[in-house]
PDB file of N, CA and C in Angstrom:
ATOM      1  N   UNK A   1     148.725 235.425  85.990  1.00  0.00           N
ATOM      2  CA  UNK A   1     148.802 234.109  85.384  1.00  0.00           C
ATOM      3  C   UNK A   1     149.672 234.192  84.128  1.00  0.00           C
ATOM      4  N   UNK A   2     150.602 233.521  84.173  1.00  0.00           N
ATOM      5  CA  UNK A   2     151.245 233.663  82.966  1.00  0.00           C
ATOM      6  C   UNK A   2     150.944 232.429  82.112  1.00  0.00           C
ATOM      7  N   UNK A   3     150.735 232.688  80.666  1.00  0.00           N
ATOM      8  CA  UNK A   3     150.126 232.531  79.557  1.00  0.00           C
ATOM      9  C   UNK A   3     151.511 231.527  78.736  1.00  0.00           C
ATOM     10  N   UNK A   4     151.385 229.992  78.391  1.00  0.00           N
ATOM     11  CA  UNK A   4     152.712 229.369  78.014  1.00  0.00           C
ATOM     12  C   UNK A   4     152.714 229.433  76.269  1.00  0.00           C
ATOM     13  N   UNK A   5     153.780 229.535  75.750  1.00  0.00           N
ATOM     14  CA  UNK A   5     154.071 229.919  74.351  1.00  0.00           C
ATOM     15  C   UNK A   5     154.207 227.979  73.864  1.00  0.00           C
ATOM     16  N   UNK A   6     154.058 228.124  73.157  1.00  0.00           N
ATOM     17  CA  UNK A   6     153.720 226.757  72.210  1.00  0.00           C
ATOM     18  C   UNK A   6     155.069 226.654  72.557  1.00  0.00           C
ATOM     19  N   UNK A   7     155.960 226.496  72.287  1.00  0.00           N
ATOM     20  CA  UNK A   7     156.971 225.943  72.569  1.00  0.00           C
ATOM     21  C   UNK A   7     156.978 224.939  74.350  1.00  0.00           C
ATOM     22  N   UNK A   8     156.072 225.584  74.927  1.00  0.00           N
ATOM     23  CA  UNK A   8     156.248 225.039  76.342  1.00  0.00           C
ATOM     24  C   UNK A   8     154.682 224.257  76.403  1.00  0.00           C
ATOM     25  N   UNK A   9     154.353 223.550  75.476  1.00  0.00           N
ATOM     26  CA  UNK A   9     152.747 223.118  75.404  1.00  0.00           C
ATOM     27  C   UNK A   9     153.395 221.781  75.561  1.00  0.00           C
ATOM     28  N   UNK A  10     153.178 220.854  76.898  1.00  0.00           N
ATOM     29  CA  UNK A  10     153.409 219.309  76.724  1.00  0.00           C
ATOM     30  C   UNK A  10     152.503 218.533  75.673  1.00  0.00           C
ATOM     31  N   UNK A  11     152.811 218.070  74.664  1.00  0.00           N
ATOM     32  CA  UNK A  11     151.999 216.663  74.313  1.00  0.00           C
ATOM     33  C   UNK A  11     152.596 215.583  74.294  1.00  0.00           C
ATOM     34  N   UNK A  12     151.282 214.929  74.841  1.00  0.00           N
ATOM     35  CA  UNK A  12     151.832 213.378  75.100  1.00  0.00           C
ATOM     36  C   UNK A  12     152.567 212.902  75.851  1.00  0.00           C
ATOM     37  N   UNK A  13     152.514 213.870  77.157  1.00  0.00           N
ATOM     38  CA  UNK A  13     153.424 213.493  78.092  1.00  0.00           C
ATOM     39  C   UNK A  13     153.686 212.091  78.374  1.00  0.00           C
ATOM     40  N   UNK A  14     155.225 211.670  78.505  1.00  0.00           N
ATOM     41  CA  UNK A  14     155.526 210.482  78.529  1.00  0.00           C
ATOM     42  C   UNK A  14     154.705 210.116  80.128  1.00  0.00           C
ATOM     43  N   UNK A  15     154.581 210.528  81.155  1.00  0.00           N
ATOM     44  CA  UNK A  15     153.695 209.824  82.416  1.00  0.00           C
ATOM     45  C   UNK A  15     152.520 209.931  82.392  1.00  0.00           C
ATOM     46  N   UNK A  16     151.964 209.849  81.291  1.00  0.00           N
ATOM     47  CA  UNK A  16     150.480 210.034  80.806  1.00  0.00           C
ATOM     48  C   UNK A  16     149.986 208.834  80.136  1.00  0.00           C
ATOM     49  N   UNK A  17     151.295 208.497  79.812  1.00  0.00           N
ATOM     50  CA  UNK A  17     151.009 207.085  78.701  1.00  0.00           C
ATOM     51  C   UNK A  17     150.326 206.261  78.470  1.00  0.00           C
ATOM     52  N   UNK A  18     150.287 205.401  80.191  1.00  0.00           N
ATOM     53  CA  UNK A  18     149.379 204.451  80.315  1.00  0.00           C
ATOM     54  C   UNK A  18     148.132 204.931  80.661  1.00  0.00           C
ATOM     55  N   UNK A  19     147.632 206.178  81.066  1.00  0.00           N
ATOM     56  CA  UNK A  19     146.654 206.383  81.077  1.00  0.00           C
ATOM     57  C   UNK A  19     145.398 206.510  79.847  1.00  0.00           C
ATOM     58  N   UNK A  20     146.328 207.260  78.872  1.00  0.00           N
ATOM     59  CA  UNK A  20     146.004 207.396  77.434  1.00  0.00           C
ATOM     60  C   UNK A  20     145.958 205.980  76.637  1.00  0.00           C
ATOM     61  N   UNK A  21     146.974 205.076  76.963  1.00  0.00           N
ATOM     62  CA  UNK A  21     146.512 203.674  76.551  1.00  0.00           C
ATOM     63  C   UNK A  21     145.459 202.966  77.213  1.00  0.00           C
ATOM     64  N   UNK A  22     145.050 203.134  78.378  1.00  0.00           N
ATOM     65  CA  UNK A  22     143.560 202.459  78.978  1.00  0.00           C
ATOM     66  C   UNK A  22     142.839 203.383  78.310  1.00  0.00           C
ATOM     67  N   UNK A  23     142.600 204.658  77.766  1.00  0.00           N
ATOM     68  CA  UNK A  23     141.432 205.420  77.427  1.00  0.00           C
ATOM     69  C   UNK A  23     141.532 204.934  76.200  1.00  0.00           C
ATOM     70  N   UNK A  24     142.226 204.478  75.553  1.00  0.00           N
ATOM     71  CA  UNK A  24     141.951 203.878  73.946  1.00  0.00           C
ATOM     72  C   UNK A  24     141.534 202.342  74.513  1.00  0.00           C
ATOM     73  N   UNK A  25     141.696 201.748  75.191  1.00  0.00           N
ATOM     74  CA  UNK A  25     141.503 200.589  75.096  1.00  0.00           C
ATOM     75  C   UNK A  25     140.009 199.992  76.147  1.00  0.00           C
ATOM     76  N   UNK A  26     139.220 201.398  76.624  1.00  0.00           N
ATOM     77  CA  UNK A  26     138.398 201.128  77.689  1.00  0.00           C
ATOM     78  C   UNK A  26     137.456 202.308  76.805  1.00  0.00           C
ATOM     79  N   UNK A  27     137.870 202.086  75.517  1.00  0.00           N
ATOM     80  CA  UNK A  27     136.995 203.354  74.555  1.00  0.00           C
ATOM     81  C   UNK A  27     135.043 203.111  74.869  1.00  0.00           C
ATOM     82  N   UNK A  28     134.142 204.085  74.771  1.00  0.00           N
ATOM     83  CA  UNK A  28     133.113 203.814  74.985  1.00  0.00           C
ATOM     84  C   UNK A  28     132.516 203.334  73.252  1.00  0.00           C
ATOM     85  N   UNK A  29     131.225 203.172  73.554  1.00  0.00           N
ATOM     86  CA  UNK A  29     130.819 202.292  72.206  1.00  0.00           C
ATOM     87  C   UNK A  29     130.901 204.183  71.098  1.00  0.00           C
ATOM     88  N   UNK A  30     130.400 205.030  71.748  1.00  0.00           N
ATOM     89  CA  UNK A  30     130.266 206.569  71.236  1.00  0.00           C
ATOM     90  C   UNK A  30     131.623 206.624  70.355  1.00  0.00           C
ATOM     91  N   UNK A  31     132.692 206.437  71.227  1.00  0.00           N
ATOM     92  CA  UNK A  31     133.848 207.069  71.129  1.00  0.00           C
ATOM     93  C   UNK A  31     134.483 205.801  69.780  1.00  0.00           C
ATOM     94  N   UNK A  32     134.577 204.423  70.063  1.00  0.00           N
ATOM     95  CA  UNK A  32     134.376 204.101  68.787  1.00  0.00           C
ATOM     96  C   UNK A  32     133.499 204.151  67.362  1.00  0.00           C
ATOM     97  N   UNK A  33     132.631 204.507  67.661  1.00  0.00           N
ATOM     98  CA  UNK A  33     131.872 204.909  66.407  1.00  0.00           C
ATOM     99  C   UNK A  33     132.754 206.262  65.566  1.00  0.00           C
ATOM    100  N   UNK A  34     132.846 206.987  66.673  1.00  0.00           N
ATOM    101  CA  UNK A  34     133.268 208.494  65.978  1.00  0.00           C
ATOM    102  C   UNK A  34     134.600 208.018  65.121  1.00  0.00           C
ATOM    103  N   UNK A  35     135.207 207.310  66.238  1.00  0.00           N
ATOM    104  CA  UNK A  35     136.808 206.905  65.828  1.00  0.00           C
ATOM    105  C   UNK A  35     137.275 206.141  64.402  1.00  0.00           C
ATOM    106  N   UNK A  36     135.990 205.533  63.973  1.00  0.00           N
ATOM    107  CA  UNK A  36     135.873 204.940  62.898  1.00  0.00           C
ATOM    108  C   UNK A  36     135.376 205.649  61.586  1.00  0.00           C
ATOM    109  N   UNK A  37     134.764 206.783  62.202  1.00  0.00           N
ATOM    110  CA  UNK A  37     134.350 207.791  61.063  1.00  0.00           C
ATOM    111  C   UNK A  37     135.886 209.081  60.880  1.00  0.00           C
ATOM    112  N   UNK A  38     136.681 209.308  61.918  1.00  0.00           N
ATOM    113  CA  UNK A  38     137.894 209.923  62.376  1.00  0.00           C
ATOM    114  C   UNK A  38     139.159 209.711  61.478  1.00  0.00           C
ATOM    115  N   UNK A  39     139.188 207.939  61.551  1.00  0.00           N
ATOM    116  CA  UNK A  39     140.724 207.614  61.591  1.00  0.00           C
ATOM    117  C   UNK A  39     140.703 207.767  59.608  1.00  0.00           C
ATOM    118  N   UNK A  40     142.663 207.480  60.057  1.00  0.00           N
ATOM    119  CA  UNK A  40     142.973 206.973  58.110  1.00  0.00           C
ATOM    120  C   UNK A  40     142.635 208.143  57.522  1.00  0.00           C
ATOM    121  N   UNK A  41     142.411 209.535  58.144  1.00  0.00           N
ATOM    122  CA  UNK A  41     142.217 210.650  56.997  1.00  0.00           C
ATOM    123  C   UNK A  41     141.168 210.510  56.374  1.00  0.00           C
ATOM    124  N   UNK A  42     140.256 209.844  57.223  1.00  0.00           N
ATOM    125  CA  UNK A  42     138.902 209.410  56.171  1.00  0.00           C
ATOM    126  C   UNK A  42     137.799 210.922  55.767  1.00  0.00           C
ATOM    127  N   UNK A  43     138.233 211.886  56.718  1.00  0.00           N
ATOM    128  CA  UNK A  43     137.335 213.215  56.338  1.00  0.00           C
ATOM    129  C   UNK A  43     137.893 213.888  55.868  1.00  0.00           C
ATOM    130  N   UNK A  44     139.341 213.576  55.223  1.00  0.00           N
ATOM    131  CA  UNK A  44     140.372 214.753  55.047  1.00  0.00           C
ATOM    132  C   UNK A  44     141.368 215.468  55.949  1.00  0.00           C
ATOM    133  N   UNK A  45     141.139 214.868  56.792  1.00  0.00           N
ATOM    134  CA  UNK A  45     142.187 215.835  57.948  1.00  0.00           C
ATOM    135  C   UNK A  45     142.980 214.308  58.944  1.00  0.00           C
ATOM    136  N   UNK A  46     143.899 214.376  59.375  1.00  0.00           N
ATOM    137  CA  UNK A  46     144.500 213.575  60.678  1.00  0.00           C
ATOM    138  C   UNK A  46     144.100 213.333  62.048  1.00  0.00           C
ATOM    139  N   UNK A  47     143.206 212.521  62.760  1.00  0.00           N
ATOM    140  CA  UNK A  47     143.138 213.003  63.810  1.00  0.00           C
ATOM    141  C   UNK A  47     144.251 211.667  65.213  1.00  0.00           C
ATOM    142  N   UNK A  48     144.243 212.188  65.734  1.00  0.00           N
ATOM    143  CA  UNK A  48     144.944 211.538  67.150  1.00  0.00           C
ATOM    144  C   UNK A  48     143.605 211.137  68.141  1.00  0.00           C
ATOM    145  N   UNK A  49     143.768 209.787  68.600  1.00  0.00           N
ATOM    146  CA  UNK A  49     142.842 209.504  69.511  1.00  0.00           C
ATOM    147  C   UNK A  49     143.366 209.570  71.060  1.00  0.00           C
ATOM    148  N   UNK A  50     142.591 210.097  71.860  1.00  0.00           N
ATOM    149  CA  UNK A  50     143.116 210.085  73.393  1.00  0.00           C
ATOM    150  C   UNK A  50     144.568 210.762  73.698  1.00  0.00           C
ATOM    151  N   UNK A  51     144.446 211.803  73.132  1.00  0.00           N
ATOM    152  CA  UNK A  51     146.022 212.612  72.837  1.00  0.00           C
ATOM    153  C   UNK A  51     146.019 213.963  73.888  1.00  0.00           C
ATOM    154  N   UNK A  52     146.913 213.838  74.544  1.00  0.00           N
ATOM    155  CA  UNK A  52     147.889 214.183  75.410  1.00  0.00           C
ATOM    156  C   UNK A  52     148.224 216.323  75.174  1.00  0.00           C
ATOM    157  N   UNK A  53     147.187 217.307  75.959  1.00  0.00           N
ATOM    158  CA  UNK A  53     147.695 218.218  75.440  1.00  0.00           C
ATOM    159  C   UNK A  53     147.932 219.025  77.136  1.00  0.00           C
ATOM    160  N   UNK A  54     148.571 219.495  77.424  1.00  0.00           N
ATOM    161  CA  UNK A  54     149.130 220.628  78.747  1.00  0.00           C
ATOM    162  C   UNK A  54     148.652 220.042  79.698  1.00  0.00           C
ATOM    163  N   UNK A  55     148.672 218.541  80.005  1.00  0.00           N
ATOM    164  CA  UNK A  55     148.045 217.727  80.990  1.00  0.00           C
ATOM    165  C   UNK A  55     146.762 217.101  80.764  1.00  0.00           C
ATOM    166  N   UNK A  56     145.830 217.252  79.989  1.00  0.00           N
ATOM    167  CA  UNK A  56     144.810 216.917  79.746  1.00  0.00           C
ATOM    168  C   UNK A  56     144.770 216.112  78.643  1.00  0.00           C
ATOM    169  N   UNK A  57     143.581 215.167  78.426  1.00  0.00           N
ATOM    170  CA  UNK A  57     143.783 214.168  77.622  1.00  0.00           C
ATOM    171  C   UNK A  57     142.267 214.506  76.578  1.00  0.00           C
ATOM    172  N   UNK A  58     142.376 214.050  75.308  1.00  0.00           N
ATOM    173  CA  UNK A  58     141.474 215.034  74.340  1.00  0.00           C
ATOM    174  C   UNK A  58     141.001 213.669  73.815  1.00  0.00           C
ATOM    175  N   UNK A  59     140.051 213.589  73.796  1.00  0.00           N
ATOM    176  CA  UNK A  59     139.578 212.100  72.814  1.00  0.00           C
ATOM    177  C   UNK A  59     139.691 212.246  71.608  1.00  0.00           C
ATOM    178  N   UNK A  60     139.769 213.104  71.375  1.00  0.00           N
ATOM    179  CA  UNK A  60     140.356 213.041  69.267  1.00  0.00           C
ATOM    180  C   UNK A  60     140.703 214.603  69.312  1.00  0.00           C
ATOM    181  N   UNK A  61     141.892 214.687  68.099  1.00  0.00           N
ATOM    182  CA  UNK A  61     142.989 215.929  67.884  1.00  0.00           C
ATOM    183  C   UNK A  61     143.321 216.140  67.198  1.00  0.00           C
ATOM    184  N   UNK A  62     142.555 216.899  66.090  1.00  0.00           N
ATOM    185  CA  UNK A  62     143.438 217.313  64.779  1.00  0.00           C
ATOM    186  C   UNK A  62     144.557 218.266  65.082  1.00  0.00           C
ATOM    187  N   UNK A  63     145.967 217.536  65.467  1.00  0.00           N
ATOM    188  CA  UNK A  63     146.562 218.964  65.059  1.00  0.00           C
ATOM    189  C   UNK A  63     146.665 219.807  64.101  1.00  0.00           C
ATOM    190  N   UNK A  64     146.528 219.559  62.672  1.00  0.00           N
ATOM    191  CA  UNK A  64     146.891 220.788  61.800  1.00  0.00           C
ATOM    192  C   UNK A  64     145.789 221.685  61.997  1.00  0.00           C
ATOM    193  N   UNK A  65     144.544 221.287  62.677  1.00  0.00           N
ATOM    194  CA  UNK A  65     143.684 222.839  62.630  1.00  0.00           C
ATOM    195  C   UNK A  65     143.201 222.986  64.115  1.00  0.00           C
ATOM    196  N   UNK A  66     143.891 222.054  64.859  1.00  0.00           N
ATOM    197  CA  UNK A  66     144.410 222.434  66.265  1.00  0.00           C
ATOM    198  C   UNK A  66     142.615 222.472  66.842  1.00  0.00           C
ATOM    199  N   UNK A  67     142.099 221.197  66.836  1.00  0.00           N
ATOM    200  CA  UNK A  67     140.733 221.058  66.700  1.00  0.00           C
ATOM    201  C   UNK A  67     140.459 219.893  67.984  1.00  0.00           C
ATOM    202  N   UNK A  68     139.696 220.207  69.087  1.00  0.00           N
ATOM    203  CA  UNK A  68     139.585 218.696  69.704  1.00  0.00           C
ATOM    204  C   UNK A  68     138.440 218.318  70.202  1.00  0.00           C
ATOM    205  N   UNK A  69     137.902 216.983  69.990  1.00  0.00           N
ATOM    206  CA  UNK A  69     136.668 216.474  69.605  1.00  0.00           C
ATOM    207  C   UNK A  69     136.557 216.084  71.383  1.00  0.00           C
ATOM    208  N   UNK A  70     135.347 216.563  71.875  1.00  0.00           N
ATOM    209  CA  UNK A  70     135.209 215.475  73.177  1.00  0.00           C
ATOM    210  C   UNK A  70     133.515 214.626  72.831  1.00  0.00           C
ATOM    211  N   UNK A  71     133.912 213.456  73.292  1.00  0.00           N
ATOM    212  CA  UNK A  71     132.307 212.532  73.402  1.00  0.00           C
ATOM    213  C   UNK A  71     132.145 212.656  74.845  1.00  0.00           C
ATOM    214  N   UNK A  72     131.367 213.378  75.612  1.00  0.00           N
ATOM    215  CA  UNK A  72     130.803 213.175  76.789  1.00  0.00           C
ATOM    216  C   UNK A  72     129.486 212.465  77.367  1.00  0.00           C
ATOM    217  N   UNK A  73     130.141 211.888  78.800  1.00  0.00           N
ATOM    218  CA  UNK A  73     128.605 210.726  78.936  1.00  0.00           C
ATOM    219  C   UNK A  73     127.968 211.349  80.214  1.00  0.00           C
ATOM    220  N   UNK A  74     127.177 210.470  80.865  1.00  0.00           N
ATOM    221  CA  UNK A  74     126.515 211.011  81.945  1.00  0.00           C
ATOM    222  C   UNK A  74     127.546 211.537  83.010  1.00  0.00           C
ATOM    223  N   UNK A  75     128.442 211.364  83.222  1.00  0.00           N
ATOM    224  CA  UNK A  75     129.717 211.529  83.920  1.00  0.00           C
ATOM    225  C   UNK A  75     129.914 213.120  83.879  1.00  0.00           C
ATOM    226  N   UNK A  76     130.078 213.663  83.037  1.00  0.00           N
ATOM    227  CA  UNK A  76     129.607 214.802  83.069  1.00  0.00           C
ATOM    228  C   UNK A  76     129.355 215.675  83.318  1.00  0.00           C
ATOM    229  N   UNK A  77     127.871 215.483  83.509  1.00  0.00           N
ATOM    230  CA  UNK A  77     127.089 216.096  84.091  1.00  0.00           C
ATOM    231  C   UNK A  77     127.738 216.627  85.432  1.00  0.00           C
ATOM    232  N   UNK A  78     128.094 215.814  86.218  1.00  0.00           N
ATOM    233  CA  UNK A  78     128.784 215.906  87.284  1.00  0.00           C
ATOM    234  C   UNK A  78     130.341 217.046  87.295  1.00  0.00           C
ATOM    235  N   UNK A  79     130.606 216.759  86.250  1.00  0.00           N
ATOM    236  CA  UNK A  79     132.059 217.863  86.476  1.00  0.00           C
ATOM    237  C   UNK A  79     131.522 218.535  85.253  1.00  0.00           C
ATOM    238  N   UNK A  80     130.760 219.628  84.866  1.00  0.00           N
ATOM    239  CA  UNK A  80     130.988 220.944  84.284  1.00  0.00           C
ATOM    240  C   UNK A  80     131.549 221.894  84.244  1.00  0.00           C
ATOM    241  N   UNK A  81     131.917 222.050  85.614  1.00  0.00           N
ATOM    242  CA  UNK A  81     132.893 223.038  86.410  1.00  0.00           C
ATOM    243  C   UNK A  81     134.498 222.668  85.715  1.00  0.00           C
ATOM    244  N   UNK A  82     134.745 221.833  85.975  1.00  0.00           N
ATOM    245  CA  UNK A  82     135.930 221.275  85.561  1.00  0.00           C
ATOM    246  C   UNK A  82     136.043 221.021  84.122  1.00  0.00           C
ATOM    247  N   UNK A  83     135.371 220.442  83.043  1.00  0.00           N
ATOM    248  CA  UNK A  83     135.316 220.837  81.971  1.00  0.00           C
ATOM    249  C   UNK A  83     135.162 221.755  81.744  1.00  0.00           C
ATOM    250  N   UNK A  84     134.404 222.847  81.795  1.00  0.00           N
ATOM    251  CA  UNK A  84     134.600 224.295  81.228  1.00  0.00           C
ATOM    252  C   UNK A  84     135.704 224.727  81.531  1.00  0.00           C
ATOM    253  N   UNK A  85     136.901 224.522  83.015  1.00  0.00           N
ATOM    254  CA  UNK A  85     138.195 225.088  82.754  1.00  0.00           C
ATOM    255  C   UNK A  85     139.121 224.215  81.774  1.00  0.00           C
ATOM    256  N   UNK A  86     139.025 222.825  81.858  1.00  0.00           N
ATOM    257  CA  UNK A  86     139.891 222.085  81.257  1.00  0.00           C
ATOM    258  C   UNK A  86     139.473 222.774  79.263  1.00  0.00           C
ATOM    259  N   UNK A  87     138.152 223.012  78.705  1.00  0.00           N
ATOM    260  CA  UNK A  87     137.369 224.127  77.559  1.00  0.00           C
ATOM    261  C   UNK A  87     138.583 224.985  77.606  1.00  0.00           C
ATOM    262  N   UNK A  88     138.434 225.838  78.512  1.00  0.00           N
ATOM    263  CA  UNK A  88     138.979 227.842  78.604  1.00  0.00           C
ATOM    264  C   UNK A  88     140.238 227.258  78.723  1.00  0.00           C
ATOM    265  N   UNK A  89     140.892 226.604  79.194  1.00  0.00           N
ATOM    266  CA  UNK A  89     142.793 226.087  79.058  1.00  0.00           C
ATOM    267  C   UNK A  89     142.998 225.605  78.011  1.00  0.00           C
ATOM    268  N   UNK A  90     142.291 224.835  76.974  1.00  0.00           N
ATOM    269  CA  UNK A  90     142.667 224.388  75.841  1.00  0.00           C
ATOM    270  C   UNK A  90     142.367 225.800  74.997  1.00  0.00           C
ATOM    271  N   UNK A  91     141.193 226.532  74.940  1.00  0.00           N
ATOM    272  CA  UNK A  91     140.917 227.431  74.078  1.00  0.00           C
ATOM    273  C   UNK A  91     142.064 228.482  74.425  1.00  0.00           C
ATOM    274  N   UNK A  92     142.843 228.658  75.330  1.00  0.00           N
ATOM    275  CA  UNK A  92     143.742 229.444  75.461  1.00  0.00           C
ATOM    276  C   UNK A  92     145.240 228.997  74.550  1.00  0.00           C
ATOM    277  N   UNK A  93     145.062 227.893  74.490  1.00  0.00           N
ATOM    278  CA  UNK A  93     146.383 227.558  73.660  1.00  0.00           C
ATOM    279  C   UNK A  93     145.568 227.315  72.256  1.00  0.00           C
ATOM    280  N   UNK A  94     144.790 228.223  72.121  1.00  0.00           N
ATOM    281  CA  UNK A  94     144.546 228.281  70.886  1.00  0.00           C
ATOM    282  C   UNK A  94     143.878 226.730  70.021  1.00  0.00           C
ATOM    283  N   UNK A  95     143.590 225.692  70.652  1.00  0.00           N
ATOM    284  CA  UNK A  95     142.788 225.098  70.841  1.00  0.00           C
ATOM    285  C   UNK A  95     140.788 225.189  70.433  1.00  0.00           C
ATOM    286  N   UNK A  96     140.762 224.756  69.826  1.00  0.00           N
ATOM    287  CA  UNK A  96     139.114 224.826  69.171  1.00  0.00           C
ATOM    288  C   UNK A  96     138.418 223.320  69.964  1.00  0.00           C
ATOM    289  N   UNK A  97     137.307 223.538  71.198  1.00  0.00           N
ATOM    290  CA  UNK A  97     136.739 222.144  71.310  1.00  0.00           C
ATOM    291  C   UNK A  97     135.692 222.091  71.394  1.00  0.00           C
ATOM    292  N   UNK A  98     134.911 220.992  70.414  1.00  0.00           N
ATOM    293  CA  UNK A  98     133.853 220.853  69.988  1.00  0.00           C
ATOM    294  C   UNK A  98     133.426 219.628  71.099  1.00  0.00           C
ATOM    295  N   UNK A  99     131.809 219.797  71.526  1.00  0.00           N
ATOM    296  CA  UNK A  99     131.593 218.819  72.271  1.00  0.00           C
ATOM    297  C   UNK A  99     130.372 218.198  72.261  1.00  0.00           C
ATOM    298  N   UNK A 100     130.460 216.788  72.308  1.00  0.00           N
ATOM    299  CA  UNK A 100     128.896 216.199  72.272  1.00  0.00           C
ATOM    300  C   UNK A 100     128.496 215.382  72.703  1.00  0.00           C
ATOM    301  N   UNK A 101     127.533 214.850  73.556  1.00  0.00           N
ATOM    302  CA  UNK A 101     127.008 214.192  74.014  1.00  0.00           C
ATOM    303  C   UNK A 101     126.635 212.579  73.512  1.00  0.00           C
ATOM    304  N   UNK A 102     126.709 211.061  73.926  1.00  0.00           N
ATOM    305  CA  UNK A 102     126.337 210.397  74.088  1.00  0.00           C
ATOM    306  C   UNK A 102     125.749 210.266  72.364  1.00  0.00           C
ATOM    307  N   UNK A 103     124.673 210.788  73.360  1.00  0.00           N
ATOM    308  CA  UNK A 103     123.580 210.979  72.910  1.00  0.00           C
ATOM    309  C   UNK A 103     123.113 211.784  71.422  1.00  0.00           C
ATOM    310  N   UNK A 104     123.863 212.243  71.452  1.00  0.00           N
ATOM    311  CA  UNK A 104     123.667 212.912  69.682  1.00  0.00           C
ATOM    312  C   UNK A 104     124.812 211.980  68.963  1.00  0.00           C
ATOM    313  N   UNK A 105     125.451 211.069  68.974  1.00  0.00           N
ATOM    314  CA  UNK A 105     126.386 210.491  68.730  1.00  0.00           C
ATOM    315  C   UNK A 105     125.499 209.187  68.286  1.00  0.00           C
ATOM    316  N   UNK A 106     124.497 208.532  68.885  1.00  0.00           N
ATOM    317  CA  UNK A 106     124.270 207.959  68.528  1.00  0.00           C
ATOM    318  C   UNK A 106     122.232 208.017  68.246  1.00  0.00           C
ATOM    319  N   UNK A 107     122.030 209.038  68.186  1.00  0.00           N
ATOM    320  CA  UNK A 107     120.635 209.810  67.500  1.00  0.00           C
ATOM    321  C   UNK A 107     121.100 210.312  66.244  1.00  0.00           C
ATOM    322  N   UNK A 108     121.958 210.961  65.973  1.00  0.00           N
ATOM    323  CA  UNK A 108     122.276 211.724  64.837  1.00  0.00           C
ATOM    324  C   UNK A 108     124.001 211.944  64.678  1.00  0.00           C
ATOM    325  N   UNK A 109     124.699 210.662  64.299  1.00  0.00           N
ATOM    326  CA  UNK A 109     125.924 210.652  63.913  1.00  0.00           C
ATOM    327  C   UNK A 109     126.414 211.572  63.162  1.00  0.00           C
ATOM    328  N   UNK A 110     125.891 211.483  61.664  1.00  0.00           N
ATOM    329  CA  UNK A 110     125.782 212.600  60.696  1.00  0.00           C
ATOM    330  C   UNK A 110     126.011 213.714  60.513  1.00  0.00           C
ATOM    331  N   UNK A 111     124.820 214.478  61.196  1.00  0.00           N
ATOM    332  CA  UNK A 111     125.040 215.685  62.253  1.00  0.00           C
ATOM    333  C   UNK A 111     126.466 216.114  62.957  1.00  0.00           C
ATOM    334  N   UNK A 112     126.926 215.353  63.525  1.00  0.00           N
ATOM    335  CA  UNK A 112     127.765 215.306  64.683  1.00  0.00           C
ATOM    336  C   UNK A 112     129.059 215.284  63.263  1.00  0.00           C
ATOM    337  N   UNK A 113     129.304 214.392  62.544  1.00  0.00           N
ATOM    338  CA  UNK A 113     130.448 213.979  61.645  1.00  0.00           C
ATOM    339  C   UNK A 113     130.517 215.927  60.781  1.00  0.00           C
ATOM    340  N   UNK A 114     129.059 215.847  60.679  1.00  0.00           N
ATOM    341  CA  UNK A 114     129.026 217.225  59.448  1.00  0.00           C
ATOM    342  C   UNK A 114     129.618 218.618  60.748  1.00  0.00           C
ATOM    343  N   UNK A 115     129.407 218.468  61.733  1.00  0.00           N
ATOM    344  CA  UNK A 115     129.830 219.354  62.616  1.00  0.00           C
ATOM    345  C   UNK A 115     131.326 219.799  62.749  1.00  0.00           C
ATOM    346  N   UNK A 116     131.713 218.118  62.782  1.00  0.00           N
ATOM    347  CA  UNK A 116     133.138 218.393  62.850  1.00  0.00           C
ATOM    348  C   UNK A 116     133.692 219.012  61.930  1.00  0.00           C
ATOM    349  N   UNK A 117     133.251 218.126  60.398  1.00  0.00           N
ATOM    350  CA  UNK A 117     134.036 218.979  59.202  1.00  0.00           C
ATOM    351  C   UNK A 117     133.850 220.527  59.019  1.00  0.00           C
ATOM    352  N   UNK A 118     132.993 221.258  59.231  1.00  0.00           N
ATOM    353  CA  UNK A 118     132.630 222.302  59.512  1.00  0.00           C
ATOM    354  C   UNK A 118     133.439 222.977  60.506  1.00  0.00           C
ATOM    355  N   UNK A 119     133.939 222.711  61.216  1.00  0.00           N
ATOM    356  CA  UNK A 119     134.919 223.128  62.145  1.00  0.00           C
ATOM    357  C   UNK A 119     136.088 223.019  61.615  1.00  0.00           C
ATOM    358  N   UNK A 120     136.608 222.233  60.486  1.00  0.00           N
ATOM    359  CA  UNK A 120     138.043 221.687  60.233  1.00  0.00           C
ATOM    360  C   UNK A 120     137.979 222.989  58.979  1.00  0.00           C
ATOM    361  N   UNK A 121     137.306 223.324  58.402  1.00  0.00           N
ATOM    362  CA  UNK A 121     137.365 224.369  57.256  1.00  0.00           C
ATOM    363  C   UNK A 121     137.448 225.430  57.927  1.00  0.00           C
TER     364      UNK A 121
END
């Protein structure tokens, strides 16, 4: 398997576009909450919503600490298999992804917000 050098990392592939624009615009209630605690540099860092990395699409993306947030729902459950490779392909490009449920998103936001920053240091 050969291993691609940042230079050959697609983001944002232009035939991805509209897909990445329905995922911002078909956002779940989770995924806006976070997004509102996310945007404007409001924690100190930049993030990208529904952003575009080696084919896969990341619901939030700090690039400068190369950080990516997923909100997962019952859906899920169902593809683990496939998230854990789409996990091990991002963590290979050096990629950090933090992941959380629904459900702690909206039990314990806080938590979840203090998680991230903790990851961004």
């Amino acid at each position: 398997q050969l291993q691609k050098t940042m230079s050959e990392i697609i983001y944002n592939h232009p035939k991805r576009k509209s897909v990445r624009r329905k995922l911002r615009k078909t956002s779940t209630t989770e995924e806006t909450v976070i997004w509102k605690r996310l945007r404007n540099n409001s924690i100190g860092f930049k993030f990208r919503r529904q952003y575009g990395v080696s084919g896969y699409i990341v619901d939030f993306y700090c690039p400068e600490r190369r950080l990516g947030v997923e909100i997962d729902g019952a859906q899920h459950l169902a593809n683990k298999e496939y998230d854990n490779l789409r996990t091990k392909t991002l963590n290979d490009l050096d990629i950090t992804v933090l992941r959380f449920w629904n459900s702690e998103v909206k039990d314990d936001l806080e938590k979840v917000i203090e998680k991230i920053k903790s990851a961004l240091l």
